[in-house]
N, C-alpha and C. Protein backbone atom coordinates (compact mmCIF):
# COMPACT_ATOMS: atom_id res chain seq x y z
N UNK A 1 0.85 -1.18 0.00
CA UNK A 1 0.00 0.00 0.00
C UNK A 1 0.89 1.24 0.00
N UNK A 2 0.38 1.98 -0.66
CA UNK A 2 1.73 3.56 -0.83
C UNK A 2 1.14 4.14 0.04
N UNK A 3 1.66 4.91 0.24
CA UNK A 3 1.65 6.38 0.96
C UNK A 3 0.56 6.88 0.59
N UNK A 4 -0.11 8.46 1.33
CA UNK A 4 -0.03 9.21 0.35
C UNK A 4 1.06 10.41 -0.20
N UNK A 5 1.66 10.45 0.34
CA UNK A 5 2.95 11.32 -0.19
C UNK A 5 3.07 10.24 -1.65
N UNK A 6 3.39 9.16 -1.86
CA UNK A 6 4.00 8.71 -2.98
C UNK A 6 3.05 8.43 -3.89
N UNK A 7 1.77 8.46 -3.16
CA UNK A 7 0.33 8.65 -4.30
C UNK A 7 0.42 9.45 -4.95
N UNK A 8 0.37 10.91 -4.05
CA UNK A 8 0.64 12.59 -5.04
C UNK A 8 1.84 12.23 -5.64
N UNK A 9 3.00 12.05 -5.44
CA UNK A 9 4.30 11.99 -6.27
C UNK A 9 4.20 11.39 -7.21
N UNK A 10 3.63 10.21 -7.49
CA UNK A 10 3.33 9.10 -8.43
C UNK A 10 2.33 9.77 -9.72
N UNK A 11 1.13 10.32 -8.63
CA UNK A 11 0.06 11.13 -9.47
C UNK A 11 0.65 12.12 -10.22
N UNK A 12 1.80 13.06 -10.02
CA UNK A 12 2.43 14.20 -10.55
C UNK A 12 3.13 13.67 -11.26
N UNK A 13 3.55 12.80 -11.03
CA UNK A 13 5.00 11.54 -12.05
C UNK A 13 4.06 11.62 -13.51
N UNK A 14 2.90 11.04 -13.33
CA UNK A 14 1.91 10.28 -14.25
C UNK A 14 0.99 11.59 -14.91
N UNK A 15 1.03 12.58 -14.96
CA UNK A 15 0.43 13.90 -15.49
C UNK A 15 1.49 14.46 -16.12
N UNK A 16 2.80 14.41 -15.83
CA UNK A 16 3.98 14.92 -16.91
C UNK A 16 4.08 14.04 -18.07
N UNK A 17 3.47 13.00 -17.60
CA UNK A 17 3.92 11.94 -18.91
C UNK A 17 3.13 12.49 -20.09
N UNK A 18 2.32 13.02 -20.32
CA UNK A 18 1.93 14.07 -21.59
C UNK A 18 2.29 15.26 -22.57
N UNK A 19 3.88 15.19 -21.50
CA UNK A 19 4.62 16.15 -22.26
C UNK A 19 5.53 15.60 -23.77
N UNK A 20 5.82 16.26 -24.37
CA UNK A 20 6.36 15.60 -25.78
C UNK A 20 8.35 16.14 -25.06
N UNK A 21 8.19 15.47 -24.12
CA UNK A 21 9.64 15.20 -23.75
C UNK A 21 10.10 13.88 -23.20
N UNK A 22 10.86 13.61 -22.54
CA UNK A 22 11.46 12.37 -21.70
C UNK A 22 10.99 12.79 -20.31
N UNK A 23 10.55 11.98 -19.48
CA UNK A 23 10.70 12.35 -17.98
C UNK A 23 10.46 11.35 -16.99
N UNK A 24 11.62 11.32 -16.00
CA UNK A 24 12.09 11.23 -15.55
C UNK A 24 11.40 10.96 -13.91
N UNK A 25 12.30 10.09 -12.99
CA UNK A 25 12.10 10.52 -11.80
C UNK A 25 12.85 9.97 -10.86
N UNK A 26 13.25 11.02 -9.67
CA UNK A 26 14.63 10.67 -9.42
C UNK A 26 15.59 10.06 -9.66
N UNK A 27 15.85 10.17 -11.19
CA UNK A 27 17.49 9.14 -12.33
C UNK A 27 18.11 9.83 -12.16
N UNK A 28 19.40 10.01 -12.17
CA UNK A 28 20.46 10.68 -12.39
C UNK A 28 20.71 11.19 -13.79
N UNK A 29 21.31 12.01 -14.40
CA UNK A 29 21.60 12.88 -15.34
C UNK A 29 22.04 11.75 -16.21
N UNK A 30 21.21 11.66 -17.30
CA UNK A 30 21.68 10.66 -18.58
C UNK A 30 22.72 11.54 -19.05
N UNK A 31 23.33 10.80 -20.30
CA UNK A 31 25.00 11.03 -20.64
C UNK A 31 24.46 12.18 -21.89
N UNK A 32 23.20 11.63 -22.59
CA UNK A 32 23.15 12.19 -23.71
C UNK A 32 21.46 12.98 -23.46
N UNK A 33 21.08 14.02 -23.73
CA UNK A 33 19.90 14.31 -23.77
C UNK A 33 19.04 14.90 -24.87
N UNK A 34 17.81 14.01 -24.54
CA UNK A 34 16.89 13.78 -25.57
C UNK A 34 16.54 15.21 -26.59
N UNK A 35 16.50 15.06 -27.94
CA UNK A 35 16.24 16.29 -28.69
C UNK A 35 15.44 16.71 -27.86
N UNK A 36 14.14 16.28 -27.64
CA UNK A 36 13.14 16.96 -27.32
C UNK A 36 13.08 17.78 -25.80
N UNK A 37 14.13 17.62 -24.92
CA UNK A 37 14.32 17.92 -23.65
C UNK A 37 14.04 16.70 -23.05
N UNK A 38 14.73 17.26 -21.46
CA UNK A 38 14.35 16.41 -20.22
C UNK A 38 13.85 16.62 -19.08
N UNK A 39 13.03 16.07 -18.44
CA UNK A 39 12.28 16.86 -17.01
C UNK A 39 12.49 15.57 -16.06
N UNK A 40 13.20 16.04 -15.02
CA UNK A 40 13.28 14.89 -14.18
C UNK A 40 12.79 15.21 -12.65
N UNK A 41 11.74 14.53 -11.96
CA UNK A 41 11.00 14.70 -10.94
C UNK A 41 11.69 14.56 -9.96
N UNK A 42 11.83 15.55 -9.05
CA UNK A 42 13.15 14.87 -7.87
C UNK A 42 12.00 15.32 -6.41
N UNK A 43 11.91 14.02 -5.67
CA UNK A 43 10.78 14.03 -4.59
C UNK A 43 10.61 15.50 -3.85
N UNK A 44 11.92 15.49 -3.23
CA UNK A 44 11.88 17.10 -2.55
C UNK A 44 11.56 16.60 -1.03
N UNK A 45 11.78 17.49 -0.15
CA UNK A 45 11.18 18.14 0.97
C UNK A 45 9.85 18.12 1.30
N UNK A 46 8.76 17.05 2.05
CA UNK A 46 8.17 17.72 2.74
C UNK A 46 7.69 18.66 3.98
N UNK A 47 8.69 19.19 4.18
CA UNK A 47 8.66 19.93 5.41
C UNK A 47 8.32 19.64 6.46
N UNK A 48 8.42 20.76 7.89
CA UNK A 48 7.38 20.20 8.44
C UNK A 48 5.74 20.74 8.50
N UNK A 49 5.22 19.88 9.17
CA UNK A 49 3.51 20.13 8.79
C UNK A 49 3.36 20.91 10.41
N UNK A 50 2.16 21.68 9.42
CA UNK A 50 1.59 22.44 10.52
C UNK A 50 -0.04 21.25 10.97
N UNK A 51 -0.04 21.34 12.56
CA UNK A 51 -0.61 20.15 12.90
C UNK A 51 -1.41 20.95 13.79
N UNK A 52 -3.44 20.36 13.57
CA UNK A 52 -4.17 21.06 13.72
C UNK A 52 -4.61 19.77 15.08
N UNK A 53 -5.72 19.79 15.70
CA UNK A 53 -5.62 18.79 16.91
C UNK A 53 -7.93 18.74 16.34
N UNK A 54 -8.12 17.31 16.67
CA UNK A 54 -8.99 17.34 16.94
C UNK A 54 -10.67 17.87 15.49
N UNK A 55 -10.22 16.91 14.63
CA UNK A 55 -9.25 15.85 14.68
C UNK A 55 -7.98 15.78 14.22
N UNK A 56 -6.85 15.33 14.45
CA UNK A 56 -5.38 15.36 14.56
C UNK A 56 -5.50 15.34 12.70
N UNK A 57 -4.79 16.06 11.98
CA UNK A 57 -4.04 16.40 10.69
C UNK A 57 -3.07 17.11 10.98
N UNK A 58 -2.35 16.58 9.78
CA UNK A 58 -1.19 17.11 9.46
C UNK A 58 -1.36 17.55 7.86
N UNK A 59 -0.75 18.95 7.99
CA UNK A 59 -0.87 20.33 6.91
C UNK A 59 0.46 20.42 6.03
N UNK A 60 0.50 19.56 4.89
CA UNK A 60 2.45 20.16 4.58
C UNK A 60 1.84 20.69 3.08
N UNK A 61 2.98 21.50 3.41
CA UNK A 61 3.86 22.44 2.09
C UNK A 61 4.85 21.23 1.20
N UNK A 62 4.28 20.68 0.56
CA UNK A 62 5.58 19.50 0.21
C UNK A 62 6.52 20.57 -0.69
N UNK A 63 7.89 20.87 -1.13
CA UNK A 63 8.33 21.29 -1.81
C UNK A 63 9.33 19.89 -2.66
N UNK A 64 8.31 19.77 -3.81
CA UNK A 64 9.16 19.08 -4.98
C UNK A 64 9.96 20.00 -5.90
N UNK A 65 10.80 19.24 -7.01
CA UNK A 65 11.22 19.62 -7.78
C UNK A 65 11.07 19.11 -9.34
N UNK A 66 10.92 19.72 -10.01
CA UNK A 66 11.42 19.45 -11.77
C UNK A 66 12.35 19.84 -12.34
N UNK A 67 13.52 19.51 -12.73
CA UNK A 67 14.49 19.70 -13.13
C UNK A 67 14.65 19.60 -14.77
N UNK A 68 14.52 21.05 -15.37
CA UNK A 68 14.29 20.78 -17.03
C UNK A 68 15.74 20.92 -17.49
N UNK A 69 15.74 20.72 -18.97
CA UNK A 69 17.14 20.46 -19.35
C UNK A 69 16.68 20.43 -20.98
N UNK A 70 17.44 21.20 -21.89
CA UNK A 70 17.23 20.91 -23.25
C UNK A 70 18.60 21.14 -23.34
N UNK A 71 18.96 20.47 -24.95
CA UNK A 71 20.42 20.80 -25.59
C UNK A 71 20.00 20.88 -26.76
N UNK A 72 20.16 21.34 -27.66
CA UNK A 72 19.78 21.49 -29.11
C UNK A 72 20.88 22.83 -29.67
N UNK A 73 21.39 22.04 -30.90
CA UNK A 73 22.58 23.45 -31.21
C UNK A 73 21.58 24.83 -32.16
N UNK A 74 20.71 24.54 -32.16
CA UNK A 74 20.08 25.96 -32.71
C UNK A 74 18.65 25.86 -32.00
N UNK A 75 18.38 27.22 -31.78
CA UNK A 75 17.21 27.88 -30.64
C UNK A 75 16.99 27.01 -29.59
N UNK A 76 18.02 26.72 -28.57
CA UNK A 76 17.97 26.68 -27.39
C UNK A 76 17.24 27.07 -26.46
N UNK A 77 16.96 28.42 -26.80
CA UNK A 77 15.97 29.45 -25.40
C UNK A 77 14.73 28.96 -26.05
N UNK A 78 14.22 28.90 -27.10
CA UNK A 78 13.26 28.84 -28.17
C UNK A 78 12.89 27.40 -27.34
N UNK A 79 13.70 26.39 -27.69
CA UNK A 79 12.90 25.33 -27.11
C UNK A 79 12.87 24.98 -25.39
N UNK A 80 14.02 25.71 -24.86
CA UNK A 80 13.51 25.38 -23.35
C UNK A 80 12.46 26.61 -22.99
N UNK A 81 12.14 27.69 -23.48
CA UNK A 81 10.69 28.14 -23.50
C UNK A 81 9.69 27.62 -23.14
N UNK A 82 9.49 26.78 -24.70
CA UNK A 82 8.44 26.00 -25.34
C UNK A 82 8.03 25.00 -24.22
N UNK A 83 9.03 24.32 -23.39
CA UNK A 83 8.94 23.00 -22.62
C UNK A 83 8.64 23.45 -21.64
N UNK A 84 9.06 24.56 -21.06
CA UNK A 84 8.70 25.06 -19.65
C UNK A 84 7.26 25.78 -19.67
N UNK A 85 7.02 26.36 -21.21
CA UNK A 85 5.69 26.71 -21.38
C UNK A 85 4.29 25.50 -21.19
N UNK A 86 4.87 24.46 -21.40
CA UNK A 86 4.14 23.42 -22.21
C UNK A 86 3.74 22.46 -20.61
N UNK A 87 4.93 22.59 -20.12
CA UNK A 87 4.81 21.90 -18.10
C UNK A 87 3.94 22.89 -17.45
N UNK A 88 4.23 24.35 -17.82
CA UNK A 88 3.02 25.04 -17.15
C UNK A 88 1.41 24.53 -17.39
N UNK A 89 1.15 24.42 -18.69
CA UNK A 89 -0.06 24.40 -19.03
C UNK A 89 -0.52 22.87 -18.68
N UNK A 90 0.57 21.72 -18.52
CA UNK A 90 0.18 20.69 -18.16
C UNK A 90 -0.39 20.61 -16.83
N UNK A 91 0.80 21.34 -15.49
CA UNK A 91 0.47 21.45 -14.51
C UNK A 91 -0.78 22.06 -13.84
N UNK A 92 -1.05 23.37 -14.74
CA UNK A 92 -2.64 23.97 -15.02
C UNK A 92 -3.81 23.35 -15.05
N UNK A 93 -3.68 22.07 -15.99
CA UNK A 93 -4.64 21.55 -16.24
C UNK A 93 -5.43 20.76 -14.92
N UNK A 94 -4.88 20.74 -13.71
CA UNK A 94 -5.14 19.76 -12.63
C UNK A 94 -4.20 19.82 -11.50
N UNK A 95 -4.84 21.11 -11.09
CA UNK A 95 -3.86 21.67 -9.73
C UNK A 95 -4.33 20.33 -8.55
N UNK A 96 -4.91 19.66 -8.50
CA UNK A 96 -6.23 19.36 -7.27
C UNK A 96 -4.66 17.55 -7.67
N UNK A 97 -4.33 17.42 -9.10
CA UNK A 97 -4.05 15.82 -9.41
C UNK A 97 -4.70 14.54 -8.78
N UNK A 98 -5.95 14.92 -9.47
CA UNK A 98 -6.99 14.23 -9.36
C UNK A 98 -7.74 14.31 -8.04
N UNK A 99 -8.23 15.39 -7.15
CA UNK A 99 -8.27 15.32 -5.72
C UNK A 99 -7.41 15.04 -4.63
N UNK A 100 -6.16 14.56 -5.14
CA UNK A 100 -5.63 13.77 -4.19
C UNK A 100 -4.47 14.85 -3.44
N UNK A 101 -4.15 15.73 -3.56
CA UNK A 101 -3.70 17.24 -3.14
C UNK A 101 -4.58 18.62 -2.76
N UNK A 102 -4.50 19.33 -2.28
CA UNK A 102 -5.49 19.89 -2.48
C UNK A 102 -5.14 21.37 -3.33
N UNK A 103 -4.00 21.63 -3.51
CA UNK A 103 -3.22 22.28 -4.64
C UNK A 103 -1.85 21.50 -5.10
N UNK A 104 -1.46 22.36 -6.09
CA UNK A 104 -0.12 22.48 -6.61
C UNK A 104 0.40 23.85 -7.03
N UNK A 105 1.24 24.36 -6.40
CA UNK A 105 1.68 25.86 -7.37
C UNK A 105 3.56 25.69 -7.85
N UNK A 106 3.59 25.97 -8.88
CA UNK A 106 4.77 26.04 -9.77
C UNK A 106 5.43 27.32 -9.15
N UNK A 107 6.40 27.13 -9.07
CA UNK A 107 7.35 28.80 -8.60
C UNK A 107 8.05 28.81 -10.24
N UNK A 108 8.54 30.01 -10.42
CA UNK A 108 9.40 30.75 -11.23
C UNK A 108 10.70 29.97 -11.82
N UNK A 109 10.76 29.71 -13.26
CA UNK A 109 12.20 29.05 -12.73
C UNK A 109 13.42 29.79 -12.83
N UNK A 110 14.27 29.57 -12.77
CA UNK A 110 15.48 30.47 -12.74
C UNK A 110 17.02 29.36 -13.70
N UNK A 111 16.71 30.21 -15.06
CA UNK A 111 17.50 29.01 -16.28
C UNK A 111 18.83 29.76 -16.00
N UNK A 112 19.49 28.07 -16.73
CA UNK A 112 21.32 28.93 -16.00
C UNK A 112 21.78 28.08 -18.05
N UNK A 113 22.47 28.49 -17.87
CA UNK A 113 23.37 28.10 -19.46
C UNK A 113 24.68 27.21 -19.12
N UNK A 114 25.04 26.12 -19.23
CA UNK A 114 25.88 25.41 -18.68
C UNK A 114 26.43 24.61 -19.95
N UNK A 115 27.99 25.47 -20.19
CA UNK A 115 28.67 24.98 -21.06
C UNK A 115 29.25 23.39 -21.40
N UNK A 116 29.45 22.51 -22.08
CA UNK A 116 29.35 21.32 -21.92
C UNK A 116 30.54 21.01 -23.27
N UNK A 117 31.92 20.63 -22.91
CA UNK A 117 33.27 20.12 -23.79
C UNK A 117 32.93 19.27 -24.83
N UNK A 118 32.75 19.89 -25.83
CA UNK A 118 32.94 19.34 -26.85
C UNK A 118 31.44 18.52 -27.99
N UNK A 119 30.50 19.63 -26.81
CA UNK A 119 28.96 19.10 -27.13
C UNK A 119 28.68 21.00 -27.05
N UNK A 120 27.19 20.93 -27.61
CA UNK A 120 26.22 22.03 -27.39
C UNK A 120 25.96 22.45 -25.58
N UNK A 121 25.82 23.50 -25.96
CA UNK A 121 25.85 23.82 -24.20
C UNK A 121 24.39 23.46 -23.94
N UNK A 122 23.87 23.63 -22.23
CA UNK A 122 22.79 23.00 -21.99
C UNK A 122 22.25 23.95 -21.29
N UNK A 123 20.53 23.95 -21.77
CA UNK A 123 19.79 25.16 -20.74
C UNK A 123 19.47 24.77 -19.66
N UNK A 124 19.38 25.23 -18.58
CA UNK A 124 18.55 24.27 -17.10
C UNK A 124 18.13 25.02 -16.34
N UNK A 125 17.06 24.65 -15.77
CA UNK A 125 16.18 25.29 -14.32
C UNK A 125 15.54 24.71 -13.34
N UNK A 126 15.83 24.59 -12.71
CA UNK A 126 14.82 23.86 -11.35
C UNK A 126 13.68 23.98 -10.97
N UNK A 127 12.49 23.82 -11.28
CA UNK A 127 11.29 24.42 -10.73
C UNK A 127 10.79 24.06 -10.00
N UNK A 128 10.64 24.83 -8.67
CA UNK A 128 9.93 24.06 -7.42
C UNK A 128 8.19 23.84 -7.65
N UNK A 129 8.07 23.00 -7.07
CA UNK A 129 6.54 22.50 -7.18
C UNK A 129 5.67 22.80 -5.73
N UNK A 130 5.07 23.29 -5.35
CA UNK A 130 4.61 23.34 -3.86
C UNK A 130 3.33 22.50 -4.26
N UNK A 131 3.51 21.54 -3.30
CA UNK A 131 2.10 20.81 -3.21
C UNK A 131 1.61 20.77 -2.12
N UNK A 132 0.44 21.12 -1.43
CA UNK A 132 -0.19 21.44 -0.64
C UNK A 132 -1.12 20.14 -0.14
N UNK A 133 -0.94 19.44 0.63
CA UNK A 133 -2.06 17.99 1.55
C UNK A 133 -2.15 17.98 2.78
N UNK A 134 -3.08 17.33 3.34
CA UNK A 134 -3.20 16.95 4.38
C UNK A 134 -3.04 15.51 4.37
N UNK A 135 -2.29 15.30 5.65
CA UNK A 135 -2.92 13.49 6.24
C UNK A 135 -2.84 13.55 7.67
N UNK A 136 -3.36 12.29 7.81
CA UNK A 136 -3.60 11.78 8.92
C UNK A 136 -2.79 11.65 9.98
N UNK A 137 -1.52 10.87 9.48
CA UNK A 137 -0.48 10.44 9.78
C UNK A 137 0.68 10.82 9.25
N UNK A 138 1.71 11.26 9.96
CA UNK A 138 2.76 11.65 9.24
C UNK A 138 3.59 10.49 7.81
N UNK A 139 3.17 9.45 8.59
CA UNK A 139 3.46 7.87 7.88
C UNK A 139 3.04 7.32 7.06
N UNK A 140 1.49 7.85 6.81
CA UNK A 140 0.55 7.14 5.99
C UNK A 140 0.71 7.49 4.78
């Protein structure tokens, strides 16, 4: 039986898969990356929960991550745009991921240009994910 932490994670895993990229979740950095980009889900932090009494819940801020990545030797910004445009509108589509959260909000990302020997350089940004649940149990 999962969690629900790894329900929502799983659920968010399984809603990126509609992107026209590769993705990922918690893998390590492949050698070569896909024309189309890469987004790789990295669990993150759930903090701690703010805990209400009566009946006993627990309130977290989960902070995940997506980690995008394109390489392409012509329009670079053009296509990590496009991909980060394209995860927004996915993530849009189903803040709730299926009820089972009771939000999701995307933060800002912040792209870095990371030169790479003897290949095309690579765009990248981290985007935090705040997902917002309650449970029962810190465990459950």
């Amino acid at each position: 039986m999962l969690s629900s932490r790894e329900t929502i994670l799983s659920a968010l895993y399984l809603q990126l898969q509609v992107l026209d990229a590769t993705v990922l979740r918690g893998e390590v950095l492949p050698e070569r990356i896909p024309p189309e980009g890469l987004l790789t889900l990295r669990d993150g932090d759930p903090g701690t929960p703010e805990v209400t009494l009566s009946p006993l819940a627990y309130h977290y801020q989960h902070r995940a991550e997506i980690e995008v990545i394109v390489q392409v030797t012509e329009g670079r910004d053009t296509a990590f745009d496009w991909l980060v445009g394209s995860l927004g509108a996915v993530l849009a589509s189903d803040r709730t991921l299926g009820g089972l959260c009771d939000w999701l909000e995307p933060e800002a990302p912040q792209p870095v240009d990371l030169p790479v020997e003897g290949a095309s350089s690579l765009k990248a940004a981290i985007i935090p994910i705040v997902l917002y649940y309650t449970m029962a149990d810190p465990l459950a």
